[in-house]
Protein backbone atom coordinates (compact mmCIF):
# COMPACT_ATOMS: atom_id res chain seq x y z
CA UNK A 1 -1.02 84.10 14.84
CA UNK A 2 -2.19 82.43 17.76
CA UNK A 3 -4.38 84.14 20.67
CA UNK A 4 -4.35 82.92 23.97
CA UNK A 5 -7.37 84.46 26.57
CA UNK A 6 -7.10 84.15 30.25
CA UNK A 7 -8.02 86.09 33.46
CA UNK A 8 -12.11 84.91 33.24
CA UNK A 9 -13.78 83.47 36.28
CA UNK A 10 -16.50 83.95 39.02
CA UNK A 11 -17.31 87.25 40.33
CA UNK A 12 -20.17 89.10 42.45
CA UNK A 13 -22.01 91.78 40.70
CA UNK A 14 -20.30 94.56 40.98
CA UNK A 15 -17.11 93.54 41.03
CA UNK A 16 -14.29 93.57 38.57
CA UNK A 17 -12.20 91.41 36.28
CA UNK A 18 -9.13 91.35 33.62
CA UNK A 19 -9.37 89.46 30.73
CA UNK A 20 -5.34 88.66 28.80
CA UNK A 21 -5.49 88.02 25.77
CA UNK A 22 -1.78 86.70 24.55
CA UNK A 23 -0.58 86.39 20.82
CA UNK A 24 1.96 84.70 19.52
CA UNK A 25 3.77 85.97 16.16
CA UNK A 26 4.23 89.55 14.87
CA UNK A 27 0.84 91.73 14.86
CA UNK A 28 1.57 93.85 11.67
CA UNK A 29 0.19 97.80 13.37
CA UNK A 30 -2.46 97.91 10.95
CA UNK A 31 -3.89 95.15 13.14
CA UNK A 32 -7.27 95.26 14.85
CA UNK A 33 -7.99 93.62 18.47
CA UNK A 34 -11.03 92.90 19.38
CA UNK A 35 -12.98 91.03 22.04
CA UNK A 36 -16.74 89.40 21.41
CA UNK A 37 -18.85 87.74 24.07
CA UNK A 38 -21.13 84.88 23.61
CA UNK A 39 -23.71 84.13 26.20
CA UNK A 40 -25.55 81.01 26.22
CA UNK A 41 -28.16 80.15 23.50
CA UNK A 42 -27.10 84.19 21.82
CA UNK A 43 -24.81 84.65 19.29
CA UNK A 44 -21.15 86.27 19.23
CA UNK A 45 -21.72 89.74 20.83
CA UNK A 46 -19.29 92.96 20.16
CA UNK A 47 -17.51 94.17 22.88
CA UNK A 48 -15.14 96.35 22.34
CA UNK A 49 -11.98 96.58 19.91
CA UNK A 50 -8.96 98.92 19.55
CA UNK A 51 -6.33 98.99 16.78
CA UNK A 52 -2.82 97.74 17.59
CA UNK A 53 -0.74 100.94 16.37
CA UNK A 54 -3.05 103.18 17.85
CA UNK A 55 -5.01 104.14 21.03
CA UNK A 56 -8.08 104.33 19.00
CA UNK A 57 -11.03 102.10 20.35
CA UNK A 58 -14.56 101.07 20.07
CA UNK A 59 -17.41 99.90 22.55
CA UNK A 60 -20.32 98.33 22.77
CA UNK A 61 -22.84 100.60 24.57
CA UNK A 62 -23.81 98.07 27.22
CA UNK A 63 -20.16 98.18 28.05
CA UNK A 64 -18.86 101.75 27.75
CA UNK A 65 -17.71 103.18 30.68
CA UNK A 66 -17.41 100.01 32.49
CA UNK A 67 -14.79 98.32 30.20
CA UNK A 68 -11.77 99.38 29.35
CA UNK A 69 -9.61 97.66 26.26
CA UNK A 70 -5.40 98.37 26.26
CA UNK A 71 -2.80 96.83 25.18
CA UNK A 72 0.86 96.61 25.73
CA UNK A 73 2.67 96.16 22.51
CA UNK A 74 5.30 94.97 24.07
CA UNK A 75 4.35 91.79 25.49
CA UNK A 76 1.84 91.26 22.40
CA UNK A 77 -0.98 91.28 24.97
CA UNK A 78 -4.55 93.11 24.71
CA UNK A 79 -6.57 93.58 28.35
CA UNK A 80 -10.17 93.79 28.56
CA UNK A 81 -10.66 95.44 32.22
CA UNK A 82 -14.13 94.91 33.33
CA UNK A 83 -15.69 96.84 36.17
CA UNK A 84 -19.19 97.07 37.40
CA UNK A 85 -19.73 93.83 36.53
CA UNK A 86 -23.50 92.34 35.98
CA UNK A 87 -25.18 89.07 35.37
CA UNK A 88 -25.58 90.19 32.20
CA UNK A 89 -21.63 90.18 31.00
CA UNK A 90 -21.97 86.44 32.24
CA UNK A 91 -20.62 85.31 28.88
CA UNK A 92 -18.08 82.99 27.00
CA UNK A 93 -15.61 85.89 26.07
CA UNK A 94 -13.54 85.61 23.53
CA UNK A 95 -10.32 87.59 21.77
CA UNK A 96 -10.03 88.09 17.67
CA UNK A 97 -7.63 89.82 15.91
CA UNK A 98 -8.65 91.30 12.07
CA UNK A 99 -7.95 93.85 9.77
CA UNK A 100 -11.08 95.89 9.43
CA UNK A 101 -12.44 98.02 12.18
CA UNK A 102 -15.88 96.12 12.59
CA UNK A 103 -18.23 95.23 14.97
CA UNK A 104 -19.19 92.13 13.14
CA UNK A 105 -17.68 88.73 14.43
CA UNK A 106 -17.27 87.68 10.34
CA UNK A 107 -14.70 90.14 10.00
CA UNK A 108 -12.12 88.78 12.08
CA UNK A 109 -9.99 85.53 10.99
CA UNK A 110 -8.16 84.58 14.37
CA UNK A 111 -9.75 83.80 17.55
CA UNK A 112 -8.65 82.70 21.04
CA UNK A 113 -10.22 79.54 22.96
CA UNK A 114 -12.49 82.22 25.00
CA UNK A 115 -12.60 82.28 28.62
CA UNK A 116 -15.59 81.97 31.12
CA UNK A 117 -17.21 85.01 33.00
CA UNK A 118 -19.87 84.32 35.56
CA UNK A 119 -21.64 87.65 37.51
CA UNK A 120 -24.01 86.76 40.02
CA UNK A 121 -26.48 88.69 41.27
């Protein structure tokens, strides 16, 4: 499996992005998506993950309510819609796909390249 994350980029505080996240091969449904972020000089931070089969899903307080994680199953795509962004989502963020349900970055075995967010204030 390979994961390809897109959709980063600049945006005002306040404002919103979508994150793609695009994998290649079959996702078995026992799968679990996540997304981490990684700010500079911090480690790998939990965002938010949901599992492939289901519409279960998981966040991070400092994102819930502003972040929402889908996917569409039939494009073998997960989304990561950010609103109310701040500078402090300004982060590296990257897409994993595991097995466990976890918050821990160790748990998952494939990662995408990451893509940059930037929030100004």
């Amino acid at each position: 499996v390979q994961l390809q994350a897109s959709g980063g980029g600049f945006v005002q505080a306040g404002g919103s992005l979508k994150l793609s996240c695009a994998a290649s091969g079959r996702i078995y449904s026992s799968a679990v998506m996540a997304w981490f972020r990684q700010a500079p000089g911090k480690g790998r931070q939990f965002v938010a993950l949901t599992r492939w089969s289901r519409d279960s899903t998981l966040y991070a307080d400092s994102v819930k309510g502003r972040f929402t994680i889908s996917r569409a199953s039939a494009e073998n795509t997960v989304y990561l819609q950010m609103n109310t962004l701040k500078s402090e989502d300004t982060a590296v963020y990257y897409c994993a796909r595991g097995t466990q349900w976890a918050t821990q970055a160790n748990e998952y075995n494939f990662w995408g390249q990451g893509t940059q967010v930037t929030v100004s204030s």
